[in-house]
Protein backbone atom coordinates (compact mmCIF):
# COMPACT_ATOMS: atom_id res chain seq x y z
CA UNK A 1 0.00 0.00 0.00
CA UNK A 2 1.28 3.47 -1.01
CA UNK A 3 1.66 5.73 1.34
CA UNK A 4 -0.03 9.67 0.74
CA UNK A 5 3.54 11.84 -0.65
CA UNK A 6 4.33 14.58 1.99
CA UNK A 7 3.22 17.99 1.69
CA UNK A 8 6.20 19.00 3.37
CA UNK A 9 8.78 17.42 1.48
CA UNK A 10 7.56 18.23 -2.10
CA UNK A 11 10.04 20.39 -3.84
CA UNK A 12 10.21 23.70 -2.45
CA UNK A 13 12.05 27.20 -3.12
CA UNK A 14 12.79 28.24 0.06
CA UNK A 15 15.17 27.17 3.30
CA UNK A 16 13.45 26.08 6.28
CA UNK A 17 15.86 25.74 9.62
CA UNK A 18 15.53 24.44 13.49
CA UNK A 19 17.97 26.50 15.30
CA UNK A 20 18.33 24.81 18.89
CA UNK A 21 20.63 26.67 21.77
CA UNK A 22 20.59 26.02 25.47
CA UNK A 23 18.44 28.72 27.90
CA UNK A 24 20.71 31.62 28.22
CA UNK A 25 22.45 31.89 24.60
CA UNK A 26 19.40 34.30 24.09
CA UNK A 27 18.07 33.34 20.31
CA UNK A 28 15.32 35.47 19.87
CA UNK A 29 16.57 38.63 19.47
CA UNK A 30 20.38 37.26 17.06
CA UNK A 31 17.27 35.43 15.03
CA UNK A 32 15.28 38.49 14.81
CA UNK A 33 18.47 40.29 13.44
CA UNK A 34 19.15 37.56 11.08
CA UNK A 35 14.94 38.36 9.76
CA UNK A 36 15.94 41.97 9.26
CA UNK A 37 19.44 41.38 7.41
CA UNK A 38 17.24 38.33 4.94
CA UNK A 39 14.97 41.35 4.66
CA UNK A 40 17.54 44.08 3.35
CA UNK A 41 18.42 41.36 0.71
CA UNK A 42 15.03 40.96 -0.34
CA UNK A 43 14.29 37.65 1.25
CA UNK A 44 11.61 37.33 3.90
CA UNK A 45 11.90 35.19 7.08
CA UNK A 46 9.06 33.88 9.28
CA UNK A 47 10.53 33.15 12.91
CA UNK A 48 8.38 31.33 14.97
CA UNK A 49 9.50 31.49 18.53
CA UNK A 50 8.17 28.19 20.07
CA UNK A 51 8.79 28.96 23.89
CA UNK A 52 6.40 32.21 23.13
CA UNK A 53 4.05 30.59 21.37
CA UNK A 54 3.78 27.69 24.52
CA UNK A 55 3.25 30.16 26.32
CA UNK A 56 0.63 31.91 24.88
CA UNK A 57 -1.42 28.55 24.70
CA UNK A 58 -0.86 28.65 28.32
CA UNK A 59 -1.64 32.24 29.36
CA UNK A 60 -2.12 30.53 33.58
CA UNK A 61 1.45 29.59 33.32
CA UNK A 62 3.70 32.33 35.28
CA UNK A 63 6.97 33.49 33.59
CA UNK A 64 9.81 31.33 33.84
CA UNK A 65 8.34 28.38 35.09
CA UNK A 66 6.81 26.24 32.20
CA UNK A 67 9.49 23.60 32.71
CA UNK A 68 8.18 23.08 35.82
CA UNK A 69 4.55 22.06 34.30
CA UNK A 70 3.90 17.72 34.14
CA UNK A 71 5.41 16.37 31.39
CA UNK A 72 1.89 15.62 30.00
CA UNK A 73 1.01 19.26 29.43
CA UNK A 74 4.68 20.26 28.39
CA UNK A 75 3.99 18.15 25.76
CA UNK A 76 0.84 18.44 24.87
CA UNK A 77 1.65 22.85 24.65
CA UNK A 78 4.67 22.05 22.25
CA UNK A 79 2.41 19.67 20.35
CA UNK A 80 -0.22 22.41 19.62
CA UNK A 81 2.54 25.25 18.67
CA UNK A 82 4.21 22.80 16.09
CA UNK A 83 0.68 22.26 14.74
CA UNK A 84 0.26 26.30 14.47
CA UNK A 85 3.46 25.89 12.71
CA UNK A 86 2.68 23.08 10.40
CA UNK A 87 -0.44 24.56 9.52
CA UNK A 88 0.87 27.95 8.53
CA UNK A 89 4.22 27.34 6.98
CA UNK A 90 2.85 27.04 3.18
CA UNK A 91 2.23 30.59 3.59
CA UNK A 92 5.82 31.76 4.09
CA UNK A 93 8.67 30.91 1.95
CA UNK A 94 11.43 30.94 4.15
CA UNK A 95 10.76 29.67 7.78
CA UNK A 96 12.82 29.51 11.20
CA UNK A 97 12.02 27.36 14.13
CA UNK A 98 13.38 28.81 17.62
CA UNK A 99 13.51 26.03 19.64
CA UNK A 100 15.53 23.98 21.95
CA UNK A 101 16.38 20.15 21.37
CA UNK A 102 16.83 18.75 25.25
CA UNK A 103 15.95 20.24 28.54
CA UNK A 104 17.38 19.33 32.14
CA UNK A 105 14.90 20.03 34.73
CA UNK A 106 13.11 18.51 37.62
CA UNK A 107 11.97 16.17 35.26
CA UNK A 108 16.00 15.34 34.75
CA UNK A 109 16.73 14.86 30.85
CA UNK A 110 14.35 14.55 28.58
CA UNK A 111 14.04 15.93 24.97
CA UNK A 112 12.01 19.09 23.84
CA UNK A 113 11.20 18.31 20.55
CA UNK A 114 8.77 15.90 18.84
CA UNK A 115 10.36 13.73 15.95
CA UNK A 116 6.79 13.24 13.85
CA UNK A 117 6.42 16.81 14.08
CA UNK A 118 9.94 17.52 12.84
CA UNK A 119 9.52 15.09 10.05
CA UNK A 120 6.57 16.88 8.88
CA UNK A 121 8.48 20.27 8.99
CA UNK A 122 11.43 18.54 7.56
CA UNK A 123 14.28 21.37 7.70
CA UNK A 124 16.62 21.95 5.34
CA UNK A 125 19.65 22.70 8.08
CA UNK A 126 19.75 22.20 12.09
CA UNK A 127 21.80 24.61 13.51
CA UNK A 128 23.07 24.98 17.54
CA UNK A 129 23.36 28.33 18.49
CA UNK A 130 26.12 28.61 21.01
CA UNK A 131 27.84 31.79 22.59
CA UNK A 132 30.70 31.83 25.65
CA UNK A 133 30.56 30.19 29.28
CA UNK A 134 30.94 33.53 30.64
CA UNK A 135 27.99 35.56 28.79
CA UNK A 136 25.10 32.22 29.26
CA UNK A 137 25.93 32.67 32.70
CA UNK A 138 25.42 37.02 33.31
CA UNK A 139 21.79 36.53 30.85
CA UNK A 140 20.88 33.44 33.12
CA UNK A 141 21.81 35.70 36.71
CA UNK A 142 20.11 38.68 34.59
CA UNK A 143 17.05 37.30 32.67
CA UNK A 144 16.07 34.33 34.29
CA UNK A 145 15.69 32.44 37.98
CA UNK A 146 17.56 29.39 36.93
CA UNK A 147 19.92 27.88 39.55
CA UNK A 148 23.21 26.94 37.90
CA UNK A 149 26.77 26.64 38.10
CA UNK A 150 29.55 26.99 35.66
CA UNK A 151 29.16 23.40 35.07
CA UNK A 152 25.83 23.25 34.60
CA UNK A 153 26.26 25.57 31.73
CA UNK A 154 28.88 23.54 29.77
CA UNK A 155 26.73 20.17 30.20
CA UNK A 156 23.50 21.54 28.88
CA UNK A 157 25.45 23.30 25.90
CA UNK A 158 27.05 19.35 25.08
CA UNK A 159 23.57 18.03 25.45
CA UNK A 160 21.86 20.48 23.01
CA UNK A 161 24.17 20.31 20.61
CA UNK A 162 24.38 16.18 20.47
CA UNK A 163 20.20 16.03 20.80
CA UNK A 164 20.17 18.47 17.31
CA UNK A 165 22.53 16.47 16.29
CA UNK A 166 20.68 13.51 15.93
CA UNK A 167 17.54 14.89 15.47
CA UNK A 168 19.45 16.48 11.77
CA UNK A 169 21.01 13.38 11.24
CA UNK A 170 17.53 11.16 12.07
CA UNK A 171 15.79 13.36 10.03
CA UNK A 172 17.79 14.75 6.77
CA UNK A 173 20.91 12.38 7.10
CA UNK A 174 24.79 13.48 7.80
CA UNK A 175 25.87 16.99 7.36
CA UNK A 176 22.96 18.46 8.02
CA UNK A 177 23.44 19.51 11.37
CA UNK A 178 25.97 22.87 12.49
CA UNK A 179 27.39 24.50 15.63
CA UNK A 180 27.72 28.64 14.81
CA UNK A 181 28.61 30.70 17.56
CA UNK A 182 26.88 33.97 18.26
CA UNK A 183 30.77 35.74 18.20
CA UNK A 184 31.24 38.93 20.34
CA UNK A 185 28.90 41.63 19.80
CA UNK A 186 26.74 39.10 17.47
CA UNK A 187 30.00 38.86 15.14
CA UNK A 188 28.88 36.01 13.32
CA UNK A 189 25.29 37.46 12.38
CA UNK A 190 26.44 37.23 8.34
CA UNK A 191 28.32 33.44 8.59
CA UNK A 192 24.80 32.18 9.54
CA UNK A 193 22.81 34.13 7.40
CA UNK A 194 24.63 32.77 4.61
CA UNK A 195 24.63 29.54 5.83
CA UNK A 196 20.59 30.09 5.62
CA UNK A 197 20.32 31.65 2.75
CA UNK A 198 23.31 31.47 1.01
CA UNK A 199 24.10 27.82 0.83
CA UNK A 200 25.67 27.00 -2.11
CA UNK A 201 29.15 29.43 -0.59
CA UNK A 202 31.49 27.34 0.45
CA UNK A 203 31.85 26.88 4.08
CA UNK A 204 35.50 27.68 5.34
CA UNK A 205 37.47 26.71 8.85
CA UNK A 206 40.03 29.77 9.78
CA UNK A 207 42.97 28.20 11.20
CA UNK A 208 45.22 30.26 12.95
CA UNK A 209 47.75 30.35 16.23
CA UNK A 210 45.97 31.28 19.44
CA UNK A 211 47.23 31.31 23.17
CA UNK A 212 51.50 31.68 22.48
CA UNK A 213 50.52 34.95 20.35
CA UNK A 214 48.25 36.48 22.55
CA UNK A 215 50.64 38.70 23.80
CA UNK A 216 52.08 39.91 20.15
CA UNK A 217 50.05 42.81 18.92
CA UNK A 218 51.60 42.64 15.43
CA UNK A 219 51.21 39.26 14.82
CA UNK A 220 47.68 39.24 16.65
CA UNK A 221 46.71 42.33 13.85
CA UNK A 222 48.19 40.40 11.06
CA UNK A 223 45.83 37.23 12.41
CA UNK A 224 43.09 39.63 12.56
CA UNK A 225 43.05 40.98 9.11
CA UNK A 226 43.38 37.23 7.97
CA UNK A 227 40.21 36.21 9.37
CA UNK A 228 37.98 39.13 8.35
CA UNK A 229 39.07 38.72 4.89
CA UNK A 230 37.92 34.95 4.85
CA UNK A 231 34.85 36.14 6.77
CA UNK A 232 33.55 38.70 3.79
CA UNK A 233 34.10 35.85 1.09
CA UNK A 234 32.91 32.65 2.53
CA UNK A 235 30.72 31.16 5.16
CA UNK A 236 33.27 31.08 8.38
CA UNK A 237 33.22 28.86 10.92
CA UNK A 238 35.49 30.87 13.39
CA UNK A 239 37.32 29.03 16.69
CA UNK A 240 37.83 32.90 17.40
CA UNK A 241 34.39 33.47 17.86
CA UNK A 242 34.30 31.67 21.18
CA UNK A 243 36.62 32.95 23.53
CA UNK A 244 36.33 30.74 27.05
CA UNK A 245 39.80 30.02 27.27
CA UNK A 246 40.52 33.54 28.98
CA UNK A 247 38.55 32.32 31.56
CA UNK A 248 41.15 30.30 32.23
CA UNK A 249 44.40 32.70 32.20
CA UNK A 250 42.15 35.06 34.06
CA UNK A 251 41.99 32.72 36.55
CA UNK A 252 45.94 31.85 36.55
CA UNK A 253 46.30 35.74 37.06
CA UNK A 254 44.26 36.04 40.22
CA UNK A 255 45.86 32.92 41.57
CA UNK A 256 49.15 34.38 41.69
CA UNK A 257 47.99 37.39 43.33
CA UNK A 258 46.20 35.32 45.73
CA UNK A 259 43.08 36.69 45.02
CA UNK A 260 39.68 34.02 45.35
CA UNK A 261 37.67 36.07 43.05
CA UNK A 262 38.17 37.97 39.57
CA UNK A 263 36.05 40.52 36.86
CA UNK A 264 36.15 40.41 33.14
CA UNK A 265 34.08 42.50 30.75
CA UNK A 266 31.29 40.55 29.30
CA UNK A 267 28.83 42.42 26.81
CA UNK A 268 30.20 45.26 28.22
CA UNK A 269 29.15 44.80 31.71
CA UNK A 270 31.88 43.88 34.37
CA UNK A 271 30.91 40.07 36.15
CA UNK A 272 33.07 38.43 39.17
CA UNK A 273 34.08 35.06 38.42
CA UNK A 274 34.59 32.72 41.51
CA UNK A 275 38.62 31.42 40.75
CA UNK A 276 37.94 28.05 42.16
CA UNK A 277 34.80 27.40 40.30
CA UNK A 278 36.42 28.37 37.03
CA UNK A 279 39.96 26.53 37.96
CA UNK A 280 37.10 23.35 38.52
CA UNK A 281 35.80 23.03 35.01
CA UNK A 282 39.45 24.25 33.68
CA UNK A 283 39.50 20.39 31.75
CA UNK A 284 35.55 20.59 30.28
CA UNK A 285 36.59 23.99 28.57
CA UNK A 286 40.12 22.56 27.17
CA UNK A 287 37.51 19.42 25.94
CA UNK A 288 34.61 21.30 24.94
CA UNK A 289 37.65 23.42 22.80
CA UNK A 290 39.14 20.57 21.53
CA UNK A 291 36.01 18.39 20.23
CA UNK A 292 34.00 21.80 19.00
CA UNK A 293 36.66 22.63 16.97
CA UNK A 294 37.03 19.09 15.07
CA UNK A 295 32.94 20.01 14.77
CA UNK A 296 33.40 23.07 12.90
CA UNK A 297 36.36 21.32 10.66
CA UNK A 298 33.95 18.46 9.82
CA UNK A 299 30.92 20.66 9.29
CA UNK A 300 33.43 22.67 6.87
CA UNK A 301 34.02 22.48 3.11
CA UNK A 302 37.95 23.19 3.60
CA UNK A 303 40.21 24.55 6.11
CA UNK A 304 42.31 27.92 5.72
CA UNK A 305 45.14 27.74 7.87
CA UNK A 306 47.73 31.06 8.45
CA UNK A 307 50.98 30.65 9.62
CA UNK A 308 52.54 34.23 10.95
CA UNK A 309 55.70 35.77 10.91
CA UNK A 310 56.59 35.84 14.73
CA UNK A 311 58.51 38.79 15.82
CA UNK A 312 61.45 36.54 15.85
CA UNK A 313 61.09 35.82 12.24
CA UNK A 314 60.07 32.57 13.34
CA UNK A 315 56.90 30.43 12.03
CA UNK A 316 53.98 31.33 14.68
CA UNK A 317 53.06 27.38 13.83
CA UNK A 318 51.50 26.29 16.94
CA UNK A 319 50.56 22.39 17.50
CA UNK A 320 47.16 22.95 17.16
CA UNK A 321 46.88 24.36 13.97
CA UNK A 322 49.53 21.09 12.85
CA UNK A 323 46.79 19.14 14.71
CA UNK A 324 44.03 21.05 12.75
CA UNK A 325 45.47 20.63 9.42
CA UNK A 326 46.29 16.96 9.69
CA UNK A 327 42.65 16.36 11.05
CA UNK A 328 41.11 18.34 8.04
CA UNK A 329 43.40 15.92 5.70
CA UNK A 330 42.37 13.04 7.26
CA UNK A 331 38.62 13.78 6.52
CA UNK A 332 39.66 14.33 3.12
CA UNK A 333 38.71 18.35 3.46
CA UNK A 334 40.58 20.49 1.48
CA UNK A 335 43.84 21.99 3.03
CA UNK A 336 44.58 25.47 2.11
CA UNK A 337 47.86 27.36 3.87
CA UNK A 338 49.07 30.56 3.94
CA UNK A 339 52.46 30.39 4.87
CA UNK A 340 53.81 34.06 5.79
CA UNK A 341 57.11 33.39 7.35
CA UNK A 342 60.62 33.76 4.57
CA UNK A 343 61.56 30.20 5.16
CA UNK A 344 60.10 27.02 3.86
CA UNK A 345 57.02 25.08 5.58
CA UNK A 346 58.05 21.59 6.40
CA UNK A 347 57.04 18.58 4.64
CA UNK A 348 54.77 18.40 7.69
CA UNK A 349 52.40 20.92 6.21
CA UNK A 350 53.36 20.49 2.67
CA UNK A 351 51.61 16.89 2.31
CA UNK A 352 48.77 17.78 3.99
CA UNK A 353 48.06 21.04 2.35
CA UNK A 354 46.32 21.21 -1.06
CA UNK A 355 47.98 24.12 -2.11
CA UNK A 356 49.78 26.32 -0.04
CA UNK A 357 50.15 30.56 -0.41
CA UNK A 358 51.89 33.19 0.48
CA UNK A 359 49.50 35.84 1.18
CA UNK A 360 45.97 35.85 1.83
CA UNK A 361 45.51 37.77 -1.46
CA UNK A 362 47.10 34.97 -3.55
CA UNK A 363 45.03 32.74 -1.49
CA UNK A 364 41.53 34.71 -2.80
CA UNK A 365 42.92 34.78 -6.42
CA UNK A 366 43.27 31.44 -6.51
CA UNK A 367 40.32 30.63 -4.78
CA UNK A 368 38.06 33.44 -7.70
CA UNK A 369 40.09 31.38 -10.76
CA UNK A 370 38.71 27.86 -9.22
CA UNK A 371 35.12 29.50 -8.80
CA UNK A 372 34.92 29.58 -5.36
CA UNK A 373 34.41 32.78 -5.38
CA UNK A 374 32.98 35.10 -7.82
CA UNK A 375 34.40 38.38 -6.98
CA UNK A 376 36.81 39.05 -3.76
CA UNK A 377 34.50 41.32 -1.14
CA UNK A 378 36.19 43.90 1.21
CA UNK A 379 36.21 42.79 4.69
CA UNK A 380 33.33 43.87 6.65
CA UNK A 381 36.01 45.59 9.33
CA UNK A 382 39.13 47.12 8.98
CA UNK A 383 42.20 44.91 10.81
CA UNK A 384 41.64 46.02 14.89
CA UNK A 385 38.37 47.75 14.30
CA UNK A 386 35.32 45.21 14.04
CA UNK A 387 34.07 43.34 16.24
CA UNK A 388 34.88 39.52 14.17
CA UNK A 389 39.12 40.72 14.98
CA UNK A 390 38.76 40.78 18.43
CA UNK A 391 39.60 37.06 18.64
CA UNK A 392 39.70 34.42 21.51
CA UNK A 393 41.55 36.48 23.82
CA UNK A 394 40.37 39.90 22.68
């Protein structure tokens, strides 16, 4: 017996997407900006926000506390928004679920999504939203009463992003599924609007020394100016745009003065940092660093890797952009380096690389003649000026 064809996965003109992120990565308002951008290129975006809509099905529900509803009527509330959905989306070409993929609650783990209904919808991409330890945990102590600790934070971000995951993967098969950080000051606002509605760009890894150049302006501007130039051609998925690890030295720093206790500037508002409870989850963020980055290589076309000129006239060739490039080889990416420094790259990098440059510009040319390309776009920021340069430990 034949079953009836799918309304929802008859051929279609525009890009439907689930974007999934963890309570306190704040989606609504980066989607809403990612609405207004589709709509200064012509290209209108329905968002439908499906915590709002819960709630308005459940207007005796106070603010905040809908998780803490039975599991029956959680359900049953997400059930009727998807409907809402379902029914309207063949009035709007292009279409964006806000949503989340798992919750941890009183009800311990459970998932926040309904695979029928996501069948039906059947999205073209499934994308994690993610943003920095530091700035979930000021919008959770700001915007909502949600007991947590620094911990807390880092599990439900790993949980999210493997429930979307395989919810993509269940759903539309492999590569379907991407982590994009929000980047500071919403940074990475174009990267996933042309990942929406710009698909067919190729989607690009910037590779580039981190923590040993921190403290090397030059080199750190010269890294800069690399990165927004990739950004304004391709779909980046930046490392840079996630900048935990200073956290970490932050921490080193008060330790040696013997201080318990330490501020950084997050979203321009100073926050205190307990040095014990950021020394404790020291080994998630080195993990979380070292598996999300693999992520964004795999969910890339090709990595772009740039080797500075330390001050030294040295290569600024770290091990983990070595470790980088050799992982992108070994998932048969393509391996693109820019080698700066006046003396030769070792064999090392030369067998893994596809084809290796001397400048970013030669890099673009090359990358225009092969029709990756069409035309080479001015970076978005000057070097030191935008917000995309400020980098991991801006």
């Amino acid at each position: 017996m034949s079953q009836e064809p799918n309304l929802f996965r008859s051929p279609r003109t525009g890009r439907r997407v689930v974007v999934t992120g963890q309570v306190g990565v704040d989606k609504k308002p980066f989607l809403e900006k990612i609405a207004a951008l589709a709509a200064e290129n012509g290209k209108a975006a329905r968002i439908y926000h499906i915590g709002d809509m819960m709630y308005a099905e459940a207007p005796d529900v106070r603010p905040g506390r809908i998780l803490d509803l039975p599991l029956a009527r959680l359900n049953s509330l997400r059930r009727s928004a998807f409907k809402e959905v379902l029914l309207d989306a063949g009035n709007h070409e292009n279409i964006i679920i806000n949503t989340h993929a798992a919750f941890r609650w009183k009800h311990g783990l459970f998932p926040a999504f309904d695979h029928d209904n996501m069948v039906a919808f059947d999205a073209d991409l499934y994308v994690t939203l993610v943003d920095n330890l530091d700035a979930v945990h000021q919008r959770l102590m700001r915007d909502h009463n949600t007991e947590h600790t620094l911990k807390d934070i880092m599990v439900w971000r790993e949980e999210e992003i493997l429930a979307t995951e395989i919810m993509g993967e269940s759903i539309r098969g492999h590569g379907h599924a991407y982590i994009c950080a929000r980047g500071v000051d919403d940074s990475a606002l174009e990267s996933l609007y042309r990942l929406i509605f710009k698909p067919d760009l190729k989607k690009v890894y910037p590779s580039f020394p981190m923590t040993h150049v921190m403290d090397l302006p030059d080199t750190l501007a010269a890294i800069d100016a690399f990165r927004a130039q990739l950004a304004a051609q391709f779909i980046t998925f930046d490392p840079g745009d996630l900048d935990e690890k200073r956290l970490l030295f932050e921490a080193g720093a008060a330790t040696q003065r013997g201080a318990t206790s330490f501020e950084i500037d997050v979203n321009g508002q100073m926050e205190s940092f307990d040095v014990a409870e950021v020394t404790a989850v020291a080994k998630d963020i080195d993990a979380q660093i070292y598996a999300r980055d693999f992520k964004l290589i795999d969910q890339s076309d090709m990595i772009v890797s740039f080797v500075p000129t330390l001050p030294n006239g040295k290569p600024g060739l770290s091990s983990g952009v070595e470790r980088e490039l050799h992982h992108a080889y070994e998932t048969t990416k393509e391996v693109y380096v820019v080698w700066d420094p006046p003396s030769e790259p070792s064999p090392f990098i030369t067998q893994a690389a596809t084809k290796v440059f001397t400048s970013t510009e030669e890099a673009l040319d090359h990358f225009q003649q092969v029709g990756y390309i069409r035309q080479v776009q001015k970076p978005l920021f000057e070097s030191g000026q935008g917000p995309r340069e400020r980098g991991r430990f801006g």
